[in-house]
Each structure stands twice: as C-alpha cells, then as structure tokens.
Protein backbone atom coordinates (compact mmCIF):
# COMPACT_ATOMS: atom_id res chain seq x y z
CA UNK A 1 -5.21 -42.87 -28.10
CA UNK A 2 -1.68 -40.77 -29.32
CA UNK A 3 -0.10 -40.57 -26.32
CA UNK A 4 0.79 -36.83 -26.53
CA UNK A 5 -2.22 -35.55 -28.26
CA UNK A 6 -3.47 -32.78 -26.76
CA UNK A 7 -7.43 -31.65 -25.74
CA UNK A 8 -7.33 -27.98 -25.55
CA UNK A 9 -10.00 -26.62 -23.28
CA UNK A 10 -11.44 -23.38 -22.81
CA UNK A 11 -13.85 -20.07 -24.06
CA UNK A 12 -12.36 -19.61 -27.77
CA UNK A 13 -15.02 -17.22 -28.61
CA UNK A 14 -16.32 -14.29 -26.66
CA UNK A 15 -13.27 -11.65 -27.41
CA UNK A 16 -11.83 -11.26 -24.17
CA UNK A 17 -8.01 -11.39 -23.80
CA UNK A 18 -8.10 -15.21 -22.31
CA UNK A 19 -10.64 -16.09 -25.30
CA UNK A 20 -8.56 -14.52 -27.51
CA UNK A 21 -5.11 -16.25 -26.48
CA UNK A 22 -6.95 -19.68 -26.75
CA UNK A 23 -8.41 -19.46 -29.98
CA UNK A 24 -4.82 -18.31 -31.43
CA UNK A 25 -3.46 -21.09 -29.48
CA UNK A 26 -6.19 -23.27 -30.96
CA UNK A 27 -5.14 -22.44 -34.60
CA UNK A 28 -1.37 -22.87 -34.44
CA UNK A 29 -1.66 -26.29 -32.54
CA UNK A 30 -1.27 -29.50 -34.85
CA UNK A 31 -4.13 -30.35 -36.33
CA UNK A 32 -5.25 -33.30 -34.47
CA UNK A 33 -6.04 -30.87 -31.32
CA UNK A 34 -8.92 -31.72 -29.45
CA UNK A 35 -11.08 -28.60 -29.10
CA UNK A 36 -14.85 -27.92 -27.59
CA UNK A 37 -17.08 -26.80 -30.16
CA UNK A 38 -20.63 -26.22 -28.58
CA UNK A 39 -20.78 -23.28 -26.98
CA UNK A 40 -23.52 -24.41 -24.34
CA UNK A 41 -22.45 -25.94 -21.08
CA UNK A 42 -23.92 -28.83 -21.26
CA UNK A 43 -23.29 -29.83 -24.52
CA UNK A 44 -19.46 -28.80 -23.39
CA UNK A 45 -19.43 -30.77 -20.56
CA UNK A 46 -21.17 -33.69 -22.76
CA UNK A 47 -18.13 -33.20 -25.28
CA UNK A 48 -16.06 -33.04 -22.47
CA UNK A 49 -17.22 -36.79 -21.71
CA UNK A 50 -16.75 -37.79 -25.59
CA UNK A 51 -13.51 -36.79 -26.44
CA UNK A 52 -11.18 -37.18 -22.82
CA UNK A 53 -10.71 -40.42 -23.59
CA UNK A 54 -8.86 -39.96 -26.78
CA UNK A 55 -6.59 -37.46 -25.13
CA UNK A 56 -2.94 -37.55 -24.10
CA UNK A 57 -3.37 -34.26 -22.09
CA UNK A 58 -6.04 -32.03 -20.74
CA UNK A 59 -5.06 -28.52 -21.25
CA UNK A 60 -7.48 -26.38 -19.82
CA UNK A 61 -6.71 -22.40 -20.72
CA UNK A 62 -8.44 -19.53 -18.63
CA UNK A 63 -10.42 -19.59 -15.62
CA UNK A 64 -14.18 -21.38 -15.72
CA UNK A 65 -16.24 -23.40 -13.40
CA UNK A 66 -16.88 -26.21 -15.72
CA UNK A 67 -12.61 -26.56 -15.90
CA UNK A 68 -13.44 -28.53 -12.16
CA UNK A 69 -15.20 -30.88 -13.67
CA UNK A 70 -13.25 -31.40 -16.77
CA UNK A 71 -10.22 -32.18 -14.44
CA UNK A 72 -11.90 -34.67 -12.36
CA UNK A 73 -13.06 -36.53 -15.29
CA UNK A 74 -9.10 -36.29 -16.85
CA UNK A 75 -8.55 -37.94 -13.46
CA UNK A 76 -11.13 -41.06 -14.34
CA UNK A 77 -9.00 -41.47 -17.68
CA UNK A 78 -5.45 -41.15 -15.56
CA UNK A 79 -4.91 -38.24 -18.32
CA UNK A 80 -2.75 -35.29 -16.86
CA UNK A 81 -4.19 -31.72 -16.42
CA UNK A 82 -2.37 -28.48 -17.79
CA UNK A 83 -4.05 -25.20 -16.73
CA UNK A 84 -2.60 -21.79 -18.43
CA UNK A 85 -3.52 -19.22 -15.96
CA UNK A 86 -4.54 -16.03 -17.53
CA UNK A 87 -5.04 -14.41 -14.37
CA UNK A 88 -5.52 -14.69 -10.69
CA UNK A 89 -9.25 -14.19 -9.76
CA UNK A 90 -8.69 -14.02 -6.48
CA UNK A 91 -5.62 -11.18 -6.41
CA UNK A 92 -7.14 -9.27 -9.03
CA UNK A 93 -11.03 -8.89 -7.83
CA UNK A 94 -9.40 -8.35 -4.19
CA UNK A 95 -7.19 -5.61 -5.42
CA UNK A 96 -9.77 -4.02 -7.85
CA UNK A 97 -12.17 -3.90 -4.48
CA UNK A 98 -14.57 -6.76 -5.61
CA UNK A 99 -13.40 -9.46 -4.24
CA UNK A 100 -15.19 -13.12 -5.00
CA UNK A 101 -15.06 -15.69 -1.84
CA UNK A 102 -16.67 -18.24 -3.88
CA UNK A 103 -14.70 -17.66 -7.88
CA UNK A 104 -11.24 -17.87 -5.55
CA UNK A 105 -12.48 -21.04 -3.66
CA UNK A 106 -13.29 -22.78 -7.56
CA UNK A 107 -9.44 -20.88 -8.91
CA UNK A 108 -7.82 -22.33 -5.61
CA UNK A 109 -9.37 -26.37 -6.63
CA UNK A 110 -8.59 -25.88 -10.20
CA UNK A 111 -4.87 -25.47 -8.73
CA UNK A 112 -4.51 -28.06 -6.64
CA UNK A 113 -6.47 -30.69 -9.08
CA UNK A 114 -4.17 -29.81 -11.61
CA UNK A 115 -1.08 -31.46 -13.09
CA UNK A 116 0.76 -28.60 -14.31
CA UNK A 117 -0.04 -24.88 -13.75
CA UNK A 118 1.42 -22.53 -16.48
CA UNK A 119 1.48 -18.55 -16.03
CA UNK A 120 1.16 -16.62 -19.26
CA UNK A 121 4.29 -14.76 -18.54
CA UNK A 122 7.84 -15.64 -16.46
CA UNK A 123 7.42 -12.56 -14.59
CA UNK A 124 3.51 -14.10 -13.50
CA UNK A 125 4.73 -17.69 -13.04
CA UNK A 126 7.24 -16.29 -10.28
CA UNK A 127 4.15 -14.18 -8.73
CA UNK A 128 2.31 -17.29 -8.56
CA UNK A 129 5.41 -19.40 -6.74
CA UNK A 130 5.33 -16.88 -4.23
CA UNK A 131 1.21 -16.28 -3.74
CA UNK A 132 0.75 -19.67 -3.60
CA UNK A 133 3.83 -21.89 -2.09
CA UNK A 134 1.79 -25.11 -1.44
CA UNK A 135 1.70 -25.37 -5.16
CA UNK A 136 5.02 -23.81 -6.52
CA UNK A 137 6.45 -27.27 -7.49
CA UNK A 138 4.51 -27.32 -10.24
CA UNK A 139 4.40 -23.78 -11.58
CA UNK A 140 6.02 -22.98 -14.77
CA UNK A 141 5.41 -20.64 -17.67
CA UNK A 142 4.20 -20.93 -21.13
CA UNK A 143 4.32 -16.98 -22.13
CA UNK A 144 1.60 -15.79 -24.35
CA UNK A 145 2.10 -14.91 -28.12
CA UNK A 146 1.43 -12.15 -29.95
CA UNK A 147 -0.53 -12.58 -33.29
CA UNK A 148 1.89 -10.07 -35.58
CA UNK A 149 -0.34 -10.21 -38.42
CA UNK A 150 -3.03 -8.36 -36.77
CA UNK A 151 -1.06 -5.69 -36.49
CA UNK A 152 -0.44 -2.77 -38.73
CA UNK A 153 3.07 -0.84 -37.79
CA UNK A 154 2.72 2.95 -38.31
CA UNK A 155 5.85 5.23 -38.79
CA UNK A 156 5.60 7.16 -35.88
CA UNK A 157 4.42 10.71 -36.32
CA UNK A 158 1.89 9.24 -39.68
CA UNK A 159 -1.59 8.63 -39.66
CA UNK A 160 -3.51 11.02 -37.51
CA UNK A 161 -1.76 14.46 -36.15
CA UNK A 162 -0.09 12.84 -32.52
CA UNK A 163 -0.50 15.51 -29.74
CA UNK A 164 3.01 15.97 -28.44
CA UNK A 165 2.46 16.27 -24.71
CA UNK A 166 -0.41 13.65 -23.96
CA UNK A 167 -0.34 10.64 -22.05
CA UNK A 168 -2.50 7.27 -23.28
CA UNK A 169 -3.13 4.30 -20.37
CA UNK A 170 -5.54 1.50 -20.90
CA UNK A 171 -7.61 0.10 -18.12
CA UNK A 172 -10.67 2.62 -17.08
CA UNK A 173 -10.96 2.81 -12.87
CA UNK A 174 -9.67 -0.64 -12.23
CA UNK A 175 -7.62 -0.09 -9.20
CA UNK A 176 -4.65 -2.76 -10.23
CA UNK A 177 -3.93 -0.23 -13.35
CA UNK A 178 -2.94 2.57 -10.99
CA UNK A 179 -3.65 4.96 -13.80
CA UNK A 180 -4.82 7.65 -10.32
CA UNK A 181 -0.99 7.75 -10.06
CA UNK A 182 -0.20 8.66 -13.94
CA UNK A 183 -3.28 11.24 -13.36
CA UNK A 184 -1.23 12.74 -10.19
CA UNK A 185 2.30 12.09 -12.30
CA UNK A 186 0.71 14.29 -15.03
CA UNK A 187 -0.46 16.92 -12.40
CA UNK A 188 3.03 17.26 -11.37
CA UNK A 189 4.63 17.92 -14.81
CA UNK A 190 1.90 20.72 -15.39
CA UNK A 191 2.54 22.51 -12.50
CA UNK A 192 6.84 21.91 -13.47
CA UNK A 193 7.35 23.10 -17.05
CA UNK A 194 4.85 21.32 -19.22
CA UNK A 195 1.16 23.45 -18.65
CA UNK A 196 -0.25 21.40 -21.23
CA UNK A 197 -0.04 18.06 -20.76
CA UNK A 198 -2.86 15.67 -21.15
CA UNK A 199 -4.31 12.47 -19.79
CA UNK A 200 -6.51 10.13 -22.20
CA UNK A 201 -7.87 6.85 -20.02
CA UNK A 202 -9.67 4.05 -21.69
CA UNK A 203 -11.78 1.44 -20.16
CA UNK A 204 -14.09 0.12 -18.26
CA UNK A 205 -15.72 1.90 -15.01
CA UNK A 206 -13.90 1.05 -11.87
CA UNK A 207 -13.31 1.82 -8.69
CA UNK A 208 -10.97 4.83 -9.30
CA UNK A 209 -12.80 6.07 -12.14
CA UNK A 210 -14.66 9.28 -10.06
CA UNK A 211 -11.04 9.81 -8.68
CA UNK A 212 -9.57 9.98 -12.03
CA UNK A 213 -12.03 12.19 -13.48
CA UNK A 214 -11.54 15.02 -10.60
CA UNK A 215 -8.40 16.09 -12.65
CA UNK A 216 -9.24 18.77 -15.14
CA UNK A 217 -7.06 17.35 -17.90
CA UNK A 218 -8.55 13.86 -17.70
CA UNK A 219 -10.15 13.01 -20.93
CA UNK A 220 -12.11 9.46 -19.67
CA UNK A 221 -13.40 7.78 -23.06
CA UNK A 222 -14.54 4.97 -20.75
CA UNK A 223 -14.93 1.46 -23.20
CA UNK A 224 -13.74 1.85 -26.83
CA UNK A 225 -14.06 -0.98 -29.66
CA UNK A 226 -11.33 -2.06 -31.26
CA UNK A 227 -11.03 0.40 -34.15
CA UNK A 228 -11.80 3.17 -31.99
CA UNK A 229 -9.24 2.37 -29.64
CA UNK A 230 -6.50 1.70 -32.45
CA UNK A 231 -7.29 5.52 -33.23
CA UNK A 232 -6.08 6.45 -29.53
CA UNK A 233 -2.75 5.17 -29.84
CA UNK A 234 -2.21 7.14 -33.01
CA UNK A 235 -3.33 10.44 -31.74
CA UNK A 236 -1.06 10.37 -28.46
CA UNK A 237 2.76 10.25 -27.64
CA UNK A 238 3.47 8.40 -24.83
CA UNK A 239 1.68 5.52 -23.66
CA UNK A 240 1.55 4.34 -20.01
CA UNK A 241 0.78 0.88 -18.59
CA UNK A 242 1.55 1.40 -14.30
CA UNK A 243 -0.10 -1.91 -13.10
CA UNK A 244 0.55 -3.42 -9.75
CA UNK A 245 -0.71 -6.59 -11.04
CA UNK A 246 -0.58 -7.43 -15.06
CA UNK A 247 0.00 -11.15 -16.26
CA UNK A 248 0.24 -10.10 -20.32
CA UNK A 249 -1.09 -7.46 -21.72
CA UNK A 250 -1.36 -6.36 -25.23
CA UNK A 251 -2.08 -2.76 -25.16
CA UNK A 252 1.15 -1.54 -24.77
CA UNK A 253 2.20 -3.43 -27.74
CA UNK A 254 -0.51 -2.01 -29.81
CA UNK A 255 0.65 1.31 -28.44
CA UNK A 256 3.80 0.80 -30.06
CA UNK A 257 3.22 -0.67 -33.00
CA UNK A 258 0.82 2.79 -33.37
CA UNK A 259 3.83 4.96 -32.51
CA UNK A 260 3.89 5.49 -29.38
CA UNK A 261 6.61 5.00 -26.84
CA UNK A 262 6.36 3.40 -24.17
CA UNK A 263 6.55 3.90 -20.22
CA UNK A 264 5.39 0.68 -18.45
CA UNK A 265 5.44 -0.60 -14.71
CA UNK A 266 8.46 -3.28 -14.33
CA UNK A 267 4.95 -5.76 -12.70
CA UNK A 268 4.05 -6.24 -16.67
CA UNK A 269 4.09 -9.74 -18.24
CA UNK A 270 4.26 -8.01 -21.52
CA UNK A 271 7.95 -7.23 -20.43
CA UNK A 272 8.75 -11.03 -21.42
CA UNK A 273 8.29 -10.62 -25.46
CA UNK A 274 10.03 -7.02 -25.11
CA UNK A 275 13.89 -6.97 -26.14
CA UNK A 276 15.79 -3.37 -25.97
CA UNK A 277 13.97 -2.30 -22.48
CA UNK A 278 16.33 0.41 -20.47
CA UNK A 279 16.05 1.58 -16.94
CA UNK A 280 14.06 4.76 -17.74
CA UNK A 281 11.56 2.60 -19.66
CA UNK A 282 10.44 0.97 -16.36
CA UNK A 283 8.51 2.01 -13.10
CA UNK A 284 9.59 0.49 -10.28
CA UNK A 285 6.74 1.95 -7.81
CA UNK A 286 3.71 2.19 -9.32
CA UNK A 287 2.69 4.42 -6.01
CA UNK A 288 4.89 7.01 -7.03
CA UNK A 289 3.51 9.64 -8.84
CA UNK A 290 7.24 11.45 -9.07
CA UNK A 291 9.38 8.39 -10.38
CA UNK A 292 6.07 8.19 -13.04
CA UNK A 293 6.75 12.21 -13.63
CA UNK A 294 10.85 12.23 -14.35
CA UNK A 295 10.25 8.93 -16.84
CA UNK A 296 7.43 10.86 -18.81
CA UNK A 297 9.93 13.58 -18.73
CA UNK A 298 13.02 11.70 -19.94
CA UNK A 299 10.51 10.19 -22.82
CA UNK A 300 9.72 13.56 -24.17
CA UNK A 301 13.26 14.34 -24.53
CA UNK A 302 14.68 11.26 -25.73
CA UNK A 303 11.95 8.69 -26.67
CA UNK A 304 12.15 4.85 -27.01
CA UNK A 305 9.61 3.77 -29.31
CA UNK A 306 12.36 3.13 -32.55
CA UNK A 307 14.84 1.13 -30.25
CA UNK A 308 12.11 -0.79 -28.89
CA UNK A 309 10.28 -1.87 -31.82
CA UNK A 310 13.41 -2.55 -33.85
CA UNK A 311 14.75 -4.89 -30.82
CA UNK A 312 11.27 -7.01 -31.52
CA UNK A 313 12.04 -10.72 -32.67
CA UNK A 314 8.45 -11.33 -33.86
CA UNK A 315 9.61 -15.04 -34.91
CA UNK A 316 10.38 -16.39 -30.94
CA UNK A 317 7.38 -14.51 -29.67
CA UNK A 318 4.67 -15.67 -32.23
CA UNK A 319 1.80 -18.34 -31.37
CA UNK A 320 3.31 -20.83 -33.67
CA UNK A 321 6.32 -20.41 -31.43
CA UNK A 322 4.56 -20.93 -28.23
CA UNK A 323 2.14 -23.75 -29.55
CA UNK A 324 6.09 -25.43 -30.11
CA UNK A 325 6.82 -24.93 -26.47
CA UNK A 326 3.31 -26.17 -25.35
CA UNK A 327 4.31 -29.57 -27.18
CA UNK A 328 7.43 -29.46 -25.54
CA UNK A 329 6.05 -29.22 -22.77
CA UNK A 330 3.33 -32.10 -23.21
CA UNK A 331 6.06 -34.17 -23.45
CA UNK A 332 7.90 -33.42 -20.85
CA UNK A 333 4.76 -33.90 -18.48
CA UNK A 334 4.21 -37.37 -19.73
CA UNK A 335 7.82 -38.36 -19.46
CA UNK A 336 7.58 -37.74 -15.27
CA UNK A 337 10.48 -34.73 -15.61
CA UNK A 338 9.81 -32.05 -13.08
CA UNK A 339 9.67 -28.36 -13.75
C-alpha cells in the first residue's frame, strides 16, 4: 500500500454541483487515485471492499448513504476518513421548508465517523465550527476550484443586446436564496426613479416560487440547461446571489465571466476565490430589501464587473491547485498534526 495514496469517493457523474466538483477533483489528482467506477450500489460498495485496502486515505466527497459504510470499512483497514462537505443537508432542507429527520441523522454519523471534515469554502468551514461544536476540532477547509477552461469571458456589453436595468439571480423558490427579497428590492427602485426595472429568476420550484411570481416584473424561467442559462447572463446587467446559506456557488462566477456585475450576499463561499470585492459589492442582510435596493443602485452608476474580473488569479483558484492542497493535506492527516 503507498502510504499517502488517496481513494477518492463519491457521485462523479450525474451533473450536479457536488458531482461536478468530484469528477474535476478526480481528473487533476495524481494518477494513481483510487476512484469508483460502477455506477450501481452494489457493485460500489463491492469496489468499495476491493480497493480500501490499497488506500492511504478514504476521501469521501458529497453527501450519500453508502459514504457510512465506506467509513466503517476504512475503519477495519485503520485507514483515515476525509469527507468534503458540499453542503449541510440538514440546514439547508430545514431552511428551504423540507426538512429530512432521517438524511440529517445519516449527515450527523458521517461527521462523527469521520477523520477529517473539509468545507468547500473558509467562509462554510467556520459555519460548520459553529453549527456543530462537538466536532469543530476537526473542521477545516479545502475550497472548491473553478474549472477556467469551461469558461468563455465575454467583453461586457458583446454578445446578445444586455438590458440595462434588469436584475439576474439563480436559485428558483428555494427559500435559502432569498431571491423574495431582490423581488421586493426591485419593487422599491421602481417605485424610486427606475420604472423599469426587471427581475429574471432561474431555477427550480420552491417554496417561494408563488411569492415571487406575485410581482408583475418577475420573469420566472423556472429550470434552464446549461446553454440556455449561459444566454441569461448575457442578456442582463446585474446579477444577484442574496443567500442566507451558500457553501460555493458557481453562478455568480458565470455571471461575470458573461458580463455581468455582481451584487452578492457576504454568506457566499464563492467570496473565497474572489479578489477586488468592496463594501458596496456585499449584502450584509439578506432580509433587507432596502440595503439590496441602494447596492443595485450604486451598481448602475458605477459597476464592478472590470475590477472584479481583472483582480481574478485563475492559477491559485484552479482544481490543479486545490488537488495540491488536498495532498497537502493527506499528509498532514497521516503525520498526526492537528488542524
């Protein structure tokens, strides 16, 4: 067995934002990485079985069931457990109003069985220290990358004609995404000097989405595949992430990198691979509809999208960077040092 080799663990396939950040993790890790291929439980589980043993580390990315049982059979082996939480399943289904007694019972044993627990973001990994003390010992951060070669930078104002006074946020009628409050933001800048001013949501149905739709300038485009969505950001001026609760995030990075600038809640993981941010760039009470309207406001007037994406260092905040880090961090663990 290499001592430090690592057996990455976790969905790599279905394109959700966890699936996504583990199969770019997957590709800029050494070559030797273990990985699952099957995509069937059991034969998972099976290869979970097979390959432990010639593992240094277990590190198990994203929430799932079967992570329990890949943990306590790390434990047989004496191999140490790494889990990179994406998300909190209990916080976020409580907060979106569909909460999960049973998925937060599973989240709350894959913490405790674990070695190491890293949160996609600083700003996340000091969320967690606080939500969950018992464990904060062993809470660090291994912040996500961003894949720069997916994206395509437009000069703001090219591509499709960009509606001056609109407003983009991502995250349909889940509650945590607050976008009710950009909705009641906007309101308040029609009815004070800008009449035409525009809401475009994107997204899943939620909880808030019959709320959101009561406003008159709420365009609600409700899911949108990728290319779809990548037309969005190019037709609109000012794009608005005002989560409570948000570990990463990339849509407000696609937003800019699509010419928009950027307004985004100071709760926002995505805040950590951001350089350049200023104090009217940030929401500091997502319940305040106001604070939201004077931001939009100072945007119009003296945007930030240019000083933003020149401040980018694409080279620190790329996956080949953070599959570095996650080495470091390997060995680290298996020297004993603490966190």
């Amino acid at each position: 067995m290499q001592r430090n080799r690592i057996f990455l663990i976790g969905d790599d396939y279905s394109g959700t934002g966890p699936a996504n950040a583990t199969l770019a993790l997957k590709h800029a890790l050494p070559a030797d990485t273990l990985t699952l291929v099957s995509r069937e439980k059991l034969k998972r589980a099976l290869e979970i079985l097979w390959k432990m043993p010639e593992a240094g580390v277990a590190v198990f990315s994203g929430y799932s069931r079967q992570n329990i049982f890949g943990m306590k059979i790390a434990r047989i082996f004496h191999i140490p457990s790494i889990y990179i939480m994406h998300g909190c399943v209990e916080y976020e289904d409580r907060i979106n109003r569909v909460p999960d007694e049973a998925m937060a019972r599973d989240e709350r044993k894959m913490l405790n069985m674990a070695d190491l627990i890293l949160g996609v973001s600083e700003q996340f990994a000091e969320w967690l220290k606080e939500y969950y003390p018992e464990e904060r010992r062993k809470i660090a951060f291994l912040t996500n990358g961003v894949s720069w070669e997916q994206f395509e930078t437009d000069e703001k104002g090219s591509g499709e004609e960009r509606k001056q006074f609109s407003v983009l946020s991502v995250g349909g009628g889940m509650p945590r995404k607050r976008i009710v409050r950009i909705a009641q933001a906007v309101a308040y800048l029609r009815e004070n000097g800008f009449p035409d001013m525009s809401l475009t949501v994107a997204g899943a149905e939620g909880a808030d989405s019959l709320e959101i739709r009561r406003f008159s300038f709420v365009n609600d485009l409700g899911l949108l595949p990728p290319e779809e969505m990548q037309s969005e950001y190019r037709k609109h001026s000012i794009f608005v992430q005002n989560s409570i609760f948000e570990t990463f995030g990339l849509a407000p990075l696609e937003a800019l990198l699509s010419g928009e600038d950027l307004l985004l809640s100071d709760r926002c993981g995505v805040l950590s691979v951001l350089s350049g941010l200023e104090e009217k760039d940030l929401i500091h009470d997502p319940d305040d509809p106001v604070e939201i309207a004077e931001k939009i406001r100072e945007l119009l007037t003296d945007g930030n999208h240019d000083r933003l994406i020149n401040a980018i260092d694409k080279e620190s905040t790329s996956w080949n960077s953070r599959a570095q880090e996650l080495q470091r961090i390997v060995l680290r663990l298996r020297s004993g040092r603490r966190f």
